[in-house]
PDB file of N, CA and C in Angstrom:
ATOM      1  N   UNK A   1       2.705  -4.470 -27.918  1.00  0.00           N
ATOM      2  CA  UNK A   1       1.564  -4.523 -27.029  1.00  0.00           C
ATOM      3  C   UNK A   1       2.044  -4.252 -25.598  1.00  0.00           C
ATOM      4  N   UNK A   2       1.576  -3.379 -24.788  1.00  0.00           N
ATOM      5  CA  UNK A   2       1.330  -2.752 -23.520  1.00  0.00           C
ATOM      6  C   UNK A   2       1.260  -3.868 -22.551  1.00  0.00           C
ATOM      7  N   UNK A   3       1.646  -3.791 -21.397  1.00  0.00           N
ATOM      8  CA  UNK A   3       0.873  -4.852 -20.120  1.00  0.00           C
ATOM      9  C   UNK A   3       0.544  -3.854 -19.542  1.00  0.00           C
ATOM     10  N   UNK A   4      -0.635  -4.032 -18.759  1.00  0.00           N
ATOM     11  CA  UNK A   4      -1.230  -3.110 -18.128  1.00  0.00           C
ATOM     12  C   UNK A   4      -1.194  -3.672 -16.524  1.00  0.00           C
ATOM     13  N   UNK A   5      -0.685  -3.141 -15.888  1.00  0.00           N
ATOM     14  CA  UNK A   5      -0.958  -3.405 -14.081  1.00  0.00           C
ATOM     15  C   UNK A   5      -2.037  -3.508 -13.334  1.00  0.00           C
ATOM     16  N   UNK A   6      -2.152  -4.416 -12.485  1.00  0.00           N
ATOM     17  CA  UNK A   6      -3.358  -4.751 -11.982  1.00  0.00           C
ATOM     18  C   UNK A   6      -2.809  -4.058 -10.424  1.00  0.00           C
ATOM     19  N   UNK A   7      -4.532  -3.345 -10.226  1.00  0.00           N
ATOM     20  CA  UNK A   7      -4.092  -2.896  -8.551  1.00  0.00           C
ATOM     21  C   UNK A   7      -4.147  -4.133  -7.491  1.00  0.00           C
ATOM     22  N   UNK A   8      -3.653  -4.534  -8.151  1.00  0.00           N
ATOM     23  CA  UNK A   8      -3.374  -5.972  -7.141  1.00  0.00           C
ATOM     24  C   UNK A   8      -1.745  -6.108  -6.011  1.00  0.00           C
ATOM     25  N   UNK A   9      -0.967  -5.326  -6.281  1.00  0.00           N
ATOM     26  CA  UNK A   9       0.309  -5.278  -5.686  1.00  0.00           C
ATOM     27  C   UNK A   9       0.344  -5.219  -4.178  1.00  0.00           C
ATOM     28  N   UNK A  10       1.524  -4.968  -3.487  1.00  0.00           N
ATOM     29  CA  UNK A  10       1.681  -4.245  -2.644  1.00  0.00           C
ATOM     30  C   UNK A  10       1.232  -3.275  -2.058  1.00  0.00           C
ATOM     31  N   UNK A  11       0.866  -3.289  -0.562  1.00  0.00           N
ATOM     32  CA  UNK A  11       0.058  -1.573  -0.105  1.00  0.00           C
ATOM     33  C   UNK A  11       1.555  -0.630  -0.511  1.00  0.00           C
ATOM     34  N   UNK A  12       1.211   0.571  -1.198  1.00  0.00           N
ATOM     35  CA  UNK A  12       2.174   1.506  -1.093  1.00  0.00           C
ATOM     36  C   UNK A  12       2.371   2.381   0.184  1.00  0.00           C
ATOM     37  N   UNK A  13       3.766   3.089   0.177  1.00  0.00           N
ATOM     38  CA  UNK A  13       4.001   3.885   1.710  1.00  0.00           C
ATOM     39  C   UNK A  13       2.568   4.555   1.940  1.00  0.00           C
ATOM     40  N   UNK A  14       2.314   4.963   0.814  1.00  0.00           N
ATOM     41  CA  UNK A  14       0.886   5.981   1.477  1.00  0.00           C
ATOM     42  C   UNK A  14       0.213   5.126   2.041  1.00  0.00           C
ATOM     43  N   UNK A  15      -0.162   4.022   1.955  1.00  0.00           N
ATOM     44  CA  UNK A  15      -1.107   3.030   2.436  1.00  0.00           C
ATOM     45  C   UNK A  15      -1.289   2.757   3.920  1.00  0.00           C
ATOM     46  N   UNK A  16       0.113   2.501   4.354  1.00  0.00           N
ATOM     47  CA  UNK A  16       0.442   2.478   5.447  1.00  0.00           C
ATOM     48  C   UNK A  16      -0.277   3.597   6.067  1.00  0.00           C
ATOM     49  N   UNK A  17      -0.028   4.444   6.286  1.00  0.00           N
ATOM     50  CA  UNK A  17      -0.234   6.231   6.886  1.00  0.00           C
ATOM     51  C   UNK A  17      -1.494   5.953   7.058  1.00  0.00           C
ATOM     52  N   UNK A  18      -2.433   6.106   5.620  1.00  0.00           N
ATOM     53  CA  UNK A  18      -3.699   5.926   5.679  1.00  0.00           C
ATOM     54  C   UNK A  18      -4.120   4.854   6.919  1.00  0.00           C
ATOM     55  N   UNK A  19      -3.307   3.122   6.717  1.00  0.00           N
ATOM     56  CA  UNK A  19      -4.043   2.029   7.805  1.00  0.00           C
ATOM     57  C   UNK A  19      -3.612   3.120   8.937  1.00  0.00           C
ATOM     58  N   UNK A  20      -2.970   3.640   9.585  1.00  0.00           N
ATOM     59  CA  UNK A  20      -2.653   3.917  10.893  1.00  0.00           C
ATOM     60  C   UNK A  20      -3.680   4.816  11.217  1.00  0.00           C
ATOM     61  N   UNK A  21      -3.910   5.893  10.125  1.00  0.00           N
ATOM     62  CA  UNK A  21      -5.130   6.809  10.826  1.00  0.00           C
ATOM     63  C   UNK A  21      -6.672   6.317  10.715  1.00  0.00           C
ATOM     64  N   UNK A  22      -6.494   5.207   9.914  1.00  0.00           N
ATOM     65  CA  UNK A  22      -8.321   4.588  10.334  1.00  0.00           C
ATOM     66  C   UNK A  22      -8.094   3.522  11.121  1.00  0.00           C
ATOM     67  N   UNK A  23      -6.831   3.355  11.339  1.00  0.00           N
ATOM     68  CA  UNK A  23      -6.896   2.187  12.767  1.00  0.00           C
ATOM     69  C   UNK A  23      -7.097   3.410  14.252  1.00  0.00           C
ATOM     70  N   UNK A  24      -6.538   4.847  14.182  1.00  0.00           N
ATOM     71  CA  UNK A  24      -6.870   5.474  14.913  1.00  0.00           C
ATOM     72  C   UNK A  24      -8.060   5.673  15.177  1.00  0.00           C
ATOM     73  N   UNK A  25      -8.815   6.167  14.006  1.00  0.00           N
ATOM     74  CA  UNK A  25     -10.085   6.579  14.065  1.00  0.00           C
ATOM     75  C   UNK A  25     -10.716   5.709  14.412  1.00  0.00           C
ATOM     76  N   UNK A  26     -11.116   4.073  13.863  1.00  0.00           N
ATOM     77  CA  UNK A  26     -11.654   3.274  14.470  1.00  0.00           C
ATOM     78  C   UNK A  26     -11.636   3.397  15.828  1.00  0.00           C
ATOM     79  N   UNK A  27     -10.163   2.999  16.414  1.00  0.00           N
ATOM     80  CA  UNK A  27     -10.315   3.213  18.076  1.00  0.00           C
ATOM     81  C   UNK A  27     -10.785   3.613  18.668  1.00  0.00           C
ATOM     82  N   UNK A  28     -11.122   5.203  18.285  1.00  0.00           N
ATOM     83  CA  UNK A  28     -11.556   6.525  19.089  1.00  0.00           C
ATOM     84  C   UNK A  28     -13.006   6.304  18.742  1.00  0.00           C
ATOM     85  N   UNK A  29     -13.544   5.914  17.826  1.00  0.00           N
ATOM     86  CA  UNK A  29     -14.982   5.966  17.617  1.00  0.00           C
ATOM     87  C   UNK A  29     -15.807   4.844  17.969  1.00  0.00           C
ATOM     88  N   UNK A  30     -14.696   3.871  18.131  1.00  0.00           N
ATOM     89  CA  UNK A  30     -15.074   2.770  19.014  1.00  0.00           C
ATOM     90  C   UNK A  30     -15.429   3.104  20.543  1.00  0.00           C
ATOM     91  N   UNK A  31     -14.413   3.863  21.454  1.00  0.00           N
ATOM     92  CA  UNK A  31     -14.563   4.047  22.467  1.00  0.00           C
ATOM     93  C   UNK A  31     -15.611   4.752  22.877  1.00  0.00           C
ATOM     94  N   UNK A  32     -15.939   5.669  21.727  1.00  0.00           N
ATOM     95  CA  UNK A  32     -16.828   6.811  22.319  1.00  0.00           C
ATOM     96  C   UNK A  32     -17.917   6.742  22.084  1.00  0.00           C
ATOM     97  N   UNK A  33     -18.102   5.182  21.338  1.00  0.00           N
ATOM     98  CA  UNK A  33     -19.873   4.104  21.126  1.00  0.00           C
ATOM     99  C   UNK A  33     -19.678   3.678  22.951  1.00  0.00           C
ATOM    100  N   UNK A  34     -18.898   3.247  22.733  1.00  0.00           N
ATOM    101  CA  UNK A  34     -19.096   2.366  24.440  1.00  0.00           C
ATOM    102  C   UNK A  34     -19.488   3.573  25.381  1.00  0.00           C
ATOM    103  N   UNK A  35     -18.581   4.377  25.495  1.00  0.00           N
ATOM    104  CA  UNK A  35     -18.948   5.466  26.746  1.00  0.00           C
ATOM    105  C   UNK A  35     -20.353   6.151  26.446  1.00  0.00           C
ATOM    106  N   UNK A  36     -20.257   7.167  25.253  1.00  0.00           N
ATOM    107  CA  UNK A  36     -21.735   6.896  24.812  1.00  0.00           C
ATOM    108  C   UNK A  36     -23.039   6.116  25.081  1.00  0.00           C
ATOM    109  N   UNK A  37     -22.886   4.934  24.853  1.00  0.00           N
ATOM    110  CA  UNK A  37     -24.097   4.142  24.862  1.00  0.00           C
ATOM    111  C   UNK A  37     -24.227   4.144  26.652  1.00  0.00           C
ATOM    112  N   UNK A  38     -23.056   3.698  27.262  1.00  0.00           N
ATOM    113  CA  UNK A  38     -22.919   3.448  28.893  1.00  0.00           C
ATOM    114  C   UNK A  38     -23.452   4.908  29.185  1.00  0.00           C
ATOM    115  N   UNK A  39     -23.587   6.199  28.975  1.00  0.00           N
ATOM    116  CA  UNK A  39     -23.721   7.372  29.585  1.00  0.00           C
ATOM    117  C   UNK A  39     -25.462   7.390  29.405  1.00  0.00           C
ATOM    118  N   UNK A  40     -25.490   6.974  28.035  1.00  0.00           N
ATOM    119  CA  UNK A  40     -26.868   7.257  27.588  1.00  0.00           C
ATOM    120  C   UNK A  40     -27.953   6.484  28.188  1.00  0.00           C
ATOM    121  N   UNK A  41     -27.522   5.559  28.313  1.00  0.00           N
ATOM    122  CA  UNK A  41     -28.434   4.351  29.681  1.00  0.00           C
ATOM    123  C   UNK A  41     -27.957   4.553  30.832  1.00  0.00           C
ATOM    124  N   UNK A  42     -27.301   5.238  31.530  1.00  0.00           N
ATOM    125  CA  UNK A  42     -27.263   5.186  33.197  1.00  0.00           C
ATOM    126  C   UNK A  42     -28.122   6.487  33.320  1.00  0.00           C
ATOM    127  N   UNK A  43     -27.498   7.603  31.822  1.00  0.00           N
ATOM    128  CA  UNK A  43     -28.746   8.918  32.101  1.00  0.00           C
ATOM    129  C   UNK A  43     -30.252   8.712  31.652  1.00  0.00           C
ATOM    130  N   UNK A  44     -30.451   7.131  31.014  1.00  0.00           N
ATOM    131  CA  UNK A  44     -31.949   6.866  30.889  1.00  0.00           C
ATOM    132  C   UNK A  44     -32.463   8.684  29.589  1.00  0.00           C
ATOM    133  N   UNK A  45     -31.179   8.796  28.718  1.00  0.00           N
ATOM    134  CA  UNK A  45     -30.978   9.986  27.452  1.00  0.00           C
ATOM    135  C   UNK A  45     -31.051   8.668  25.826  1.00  0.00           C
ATOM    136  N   UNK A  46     -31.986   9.433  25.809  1.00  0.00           N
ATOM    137  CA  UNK A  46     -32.491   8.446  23.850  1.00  0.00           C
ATOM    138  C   UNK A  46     -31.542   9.575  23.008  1.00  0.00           C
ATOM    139  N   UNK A  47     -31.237  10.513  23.462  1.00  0.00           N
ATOM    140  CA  UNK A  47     -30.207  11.771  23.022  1.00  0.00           C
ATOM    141  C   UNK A  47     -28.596  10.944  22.516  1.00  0.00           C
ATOM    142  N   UNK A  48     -28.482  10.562  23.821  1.00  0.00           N
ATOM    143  CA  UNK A  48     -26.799  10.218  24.249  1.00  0.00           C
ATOM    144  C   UNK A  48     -26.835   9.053  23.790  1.00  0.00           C
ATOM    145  N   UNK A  49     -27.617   7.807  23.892  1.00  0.00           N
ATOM    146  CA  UNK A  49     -27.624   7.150  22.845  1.00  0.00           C
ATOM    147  C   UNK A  49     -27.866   6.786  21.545  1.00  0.00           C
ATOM    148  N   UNK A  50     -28.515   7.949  20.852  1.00  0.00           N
ATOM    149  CA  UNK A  50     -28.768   7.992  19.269  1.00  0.00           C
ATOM    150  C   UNK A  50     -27.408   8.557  19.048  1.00  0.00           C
ATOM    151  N   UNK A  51     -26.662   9.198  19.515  1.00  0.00           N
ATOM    152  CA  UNK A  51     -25.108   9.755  19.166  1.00  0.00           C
ATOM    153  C   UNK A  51     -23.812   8.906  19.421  1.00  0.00           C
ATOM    154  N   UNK A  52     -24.832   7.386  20.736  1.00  0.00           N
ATOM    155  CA  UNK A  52     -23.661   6.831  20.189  1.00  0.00           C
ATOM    156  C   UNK A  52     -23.961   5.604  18.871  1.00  0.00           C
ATOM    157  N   UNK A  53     -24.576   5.689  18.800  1.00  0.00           N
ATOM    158  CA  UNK A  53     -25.297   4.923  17.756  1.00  0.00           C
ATOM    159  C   UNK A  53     -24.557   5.232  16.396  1.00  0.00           C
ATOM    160  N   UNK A  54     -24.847   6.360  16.523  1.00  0.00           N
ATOM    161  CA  UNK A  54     -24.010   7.528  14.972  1.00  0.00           C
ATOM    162  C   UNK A  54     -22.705   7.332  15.494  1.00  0.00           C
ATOM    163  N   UNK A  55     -21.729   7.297  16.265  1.00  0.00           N
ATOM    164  CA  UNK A  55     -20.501   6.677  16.677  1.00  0.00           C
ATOM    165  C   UNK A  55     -20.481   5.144  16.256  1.00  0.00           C
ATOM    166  N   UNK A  56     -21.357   4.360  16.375  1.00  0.00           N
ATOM    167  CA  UNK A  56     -20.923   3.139  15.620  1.00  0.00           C
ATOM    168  C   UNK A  56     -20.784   3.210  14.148  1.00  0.00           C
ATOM    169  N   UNK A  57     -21.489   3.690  13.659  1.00  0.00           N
ATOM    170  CA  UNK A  57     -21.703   4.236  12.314  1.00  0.00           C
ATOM    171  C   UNK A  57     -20.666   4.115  11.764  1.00  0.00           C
ATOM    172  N   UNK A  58     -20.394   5.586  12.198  1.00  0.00           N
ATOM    173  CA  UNK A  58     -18.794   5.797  11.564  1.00  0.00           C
ATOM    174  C   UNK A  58     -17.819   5.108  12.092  1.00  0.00           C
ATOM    175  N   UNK A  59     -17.974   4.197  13.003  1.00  0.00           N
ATOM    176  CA  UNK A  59     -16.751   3.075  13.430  1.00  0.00           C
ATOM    177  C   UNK A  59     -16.678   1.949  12.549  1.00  0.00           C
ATOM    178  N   UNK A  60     -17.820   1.415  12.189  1.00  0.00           N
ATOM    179  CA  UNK A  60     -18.274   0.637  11.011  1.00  0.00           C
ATOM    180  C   UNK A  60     -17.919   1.244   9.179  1.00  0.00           C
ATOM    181  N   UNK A  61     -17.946   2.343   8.991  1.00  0.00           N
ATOM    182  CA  UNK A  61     -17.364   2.821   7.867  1.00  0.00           C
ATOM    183  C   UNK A  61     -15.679   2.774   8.487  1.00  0.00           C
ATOM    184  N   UNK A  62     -15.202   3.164   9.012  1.00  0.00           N
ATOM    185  CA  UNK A  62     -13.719   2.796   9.355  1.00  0.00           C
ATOM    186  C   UNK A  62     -13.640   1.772   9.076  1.00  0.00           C
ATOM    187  N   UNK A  63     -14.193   0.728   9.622  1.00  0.00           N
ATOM    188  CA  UNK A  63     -13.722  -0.677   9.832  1.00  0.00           C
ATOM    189  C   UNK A  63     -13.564  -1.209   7.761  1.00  0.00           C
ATOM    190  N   UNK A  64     -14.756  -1.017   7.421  1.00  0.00           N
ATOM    191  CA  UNK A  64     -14.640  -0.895   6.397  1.00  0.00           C
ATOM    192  C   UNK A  64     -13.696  -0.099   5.109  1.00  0.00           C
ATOM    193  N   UNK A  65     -13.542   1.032   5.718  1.00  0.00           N
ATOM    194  CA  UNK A  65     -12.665   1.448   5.052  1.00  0.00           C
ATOM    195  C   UNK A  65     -11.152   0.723   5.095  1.00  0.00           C
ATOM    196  N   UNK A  66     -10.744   0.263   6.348  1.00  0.00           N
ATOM    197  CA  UNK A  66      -9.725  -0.287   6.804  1.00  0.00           C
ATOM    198  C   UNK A  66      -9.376  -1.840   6.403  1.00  0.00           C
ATOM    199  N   UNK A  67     -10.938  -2.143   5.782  1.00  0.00           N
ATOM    200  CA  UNK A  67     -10.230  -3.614   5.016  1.00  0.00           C
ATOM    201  C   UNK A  67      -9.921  -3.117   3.809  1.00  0.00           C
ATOM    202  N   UNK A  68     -10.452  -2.374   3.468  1.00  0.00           N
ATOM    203  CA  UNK A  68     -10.675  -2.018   1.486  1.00  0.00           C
ATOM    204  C   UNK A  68      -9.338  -2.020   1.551  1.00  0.00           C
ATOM    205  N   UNK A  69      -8.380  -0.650   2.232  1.00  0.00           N
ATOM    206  CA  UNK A  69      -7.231  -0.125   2.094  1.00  0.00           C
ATOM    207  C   UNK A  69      -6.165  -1.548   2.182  1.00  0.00           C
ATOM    208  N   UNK A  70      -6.645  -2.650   2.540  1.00  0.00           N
ATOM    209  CA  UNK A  70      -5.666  -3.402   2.678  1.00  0.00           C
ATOM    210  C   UNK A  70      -5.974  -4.835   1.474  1.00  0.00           C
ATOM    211  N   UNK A  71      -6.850  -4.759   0.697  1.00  0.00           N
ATOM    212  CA  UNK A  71      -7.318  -5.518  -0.169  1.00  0.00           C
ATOM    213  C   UNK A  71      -7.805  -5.488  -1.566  1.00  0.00           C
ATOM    214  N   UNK A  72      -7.904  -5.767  -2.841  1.00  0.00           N
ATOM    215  CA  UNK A  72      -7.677  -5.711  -3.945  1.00  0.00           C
ATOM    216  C   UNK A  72      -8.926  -4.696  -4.294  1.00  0.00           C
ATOM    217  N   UNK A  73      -8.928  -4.185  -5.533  1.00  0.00           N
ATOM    218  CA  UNK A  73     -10.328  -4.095  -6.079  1.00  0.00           C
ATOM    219  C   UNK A  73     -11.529  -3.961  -6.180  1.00  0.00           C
ATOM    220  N   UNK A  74     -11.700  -5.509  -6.487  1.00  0.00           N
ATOM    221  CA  UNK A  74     -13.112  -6.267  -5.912  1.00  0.00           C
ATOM    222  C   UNK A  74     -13.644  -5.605  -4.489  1.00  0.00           C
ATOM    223  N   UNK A  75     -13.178  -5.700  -3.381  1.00  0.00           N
ATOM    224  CA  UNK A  75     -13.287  -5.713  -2.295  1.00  0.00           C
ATOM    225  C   UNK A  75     -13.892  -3.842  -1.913  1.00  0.00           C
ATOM    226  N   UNK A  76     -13.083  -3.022  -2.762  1.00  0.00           N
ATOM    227  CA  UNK A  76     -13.154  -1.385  -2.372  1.00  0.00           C
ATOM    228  C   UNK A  76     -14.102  -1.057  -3.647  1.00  0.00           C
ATOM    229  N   UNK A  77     -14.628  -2.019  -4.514  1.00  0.00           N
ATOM    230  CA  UNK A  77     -15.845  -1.399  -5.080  1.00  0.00           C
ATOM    231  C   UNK A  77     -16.965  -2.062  -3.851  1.00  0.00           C
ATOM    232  N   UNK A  78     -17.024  -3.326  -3.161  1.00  0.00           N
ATOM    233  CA  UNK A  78     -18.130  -3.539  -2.398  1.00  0.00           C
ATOM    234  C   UNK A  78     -17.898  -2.676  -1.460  1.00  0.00           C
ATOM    235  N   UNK A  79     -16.594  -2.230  -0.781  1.00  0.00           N
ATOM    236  CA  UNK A  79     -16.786  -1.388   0.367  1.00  0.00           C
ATOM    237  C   UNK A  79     -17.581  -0.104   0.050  1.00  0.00           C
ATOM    238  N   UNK A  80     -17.145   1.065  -1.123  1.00  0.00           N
ATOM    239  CA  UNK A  80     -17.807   1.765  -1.788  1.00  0.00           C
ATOM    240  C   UNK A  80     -19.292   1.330  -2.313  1.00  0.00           C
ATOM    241  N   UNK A  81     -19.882   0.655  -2.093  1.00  0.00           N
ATOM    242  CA  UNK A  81     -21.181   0.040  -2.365  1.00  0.00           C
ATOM    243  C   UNK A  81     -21.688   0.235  -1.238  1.00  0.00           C
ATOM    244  N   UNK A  82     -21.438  -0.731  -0.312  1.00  0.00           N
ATOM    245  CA  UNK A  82     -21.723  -0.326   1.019  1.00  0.00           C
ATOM    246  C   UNK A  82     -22.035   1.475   1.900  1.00  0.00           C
TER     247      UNK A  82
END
């Protein structure tokens, strides 16, 4: 009889790589909600702030993506749900 492995281990090297570029991406899409939203209300633009809006978005799928990558299973079928 077989044992079968649970993805429960260690992040592998790839893992790493991956956290660094959605800890990047987070950053950058973080920043560019703030400047965004700040541009879009001093220009009194529903434009510049619906884009940064869609910048949180995808800062929020980062963020998410960025726990999954660091947590079992369970966790990256709810992130994938989400």
């Amino acid at each position: 009889m077989e044992t079968m492995a649970c993805d429960c281990g260690h992040p592998s090297a790839g893992t790493k790589a991956e956290r660094r570029t959605l800890q990047i991406a987070l950053m950058l899409n973080s920043a560019m909600f703030v400047v965004g939203m700040a541009a879009g209300l001093w220009a009194q633009s529903s434009g510049l702030m619906a884009d940064a809006l869609d910048m949180l978005t995808d800062a929020t799928a980062y963020g998410l993506s960025l726990m999954a990558v660091t947590r079992g299973a369970r966790l990256k079928r709810e992130s994938a749900a989400v």
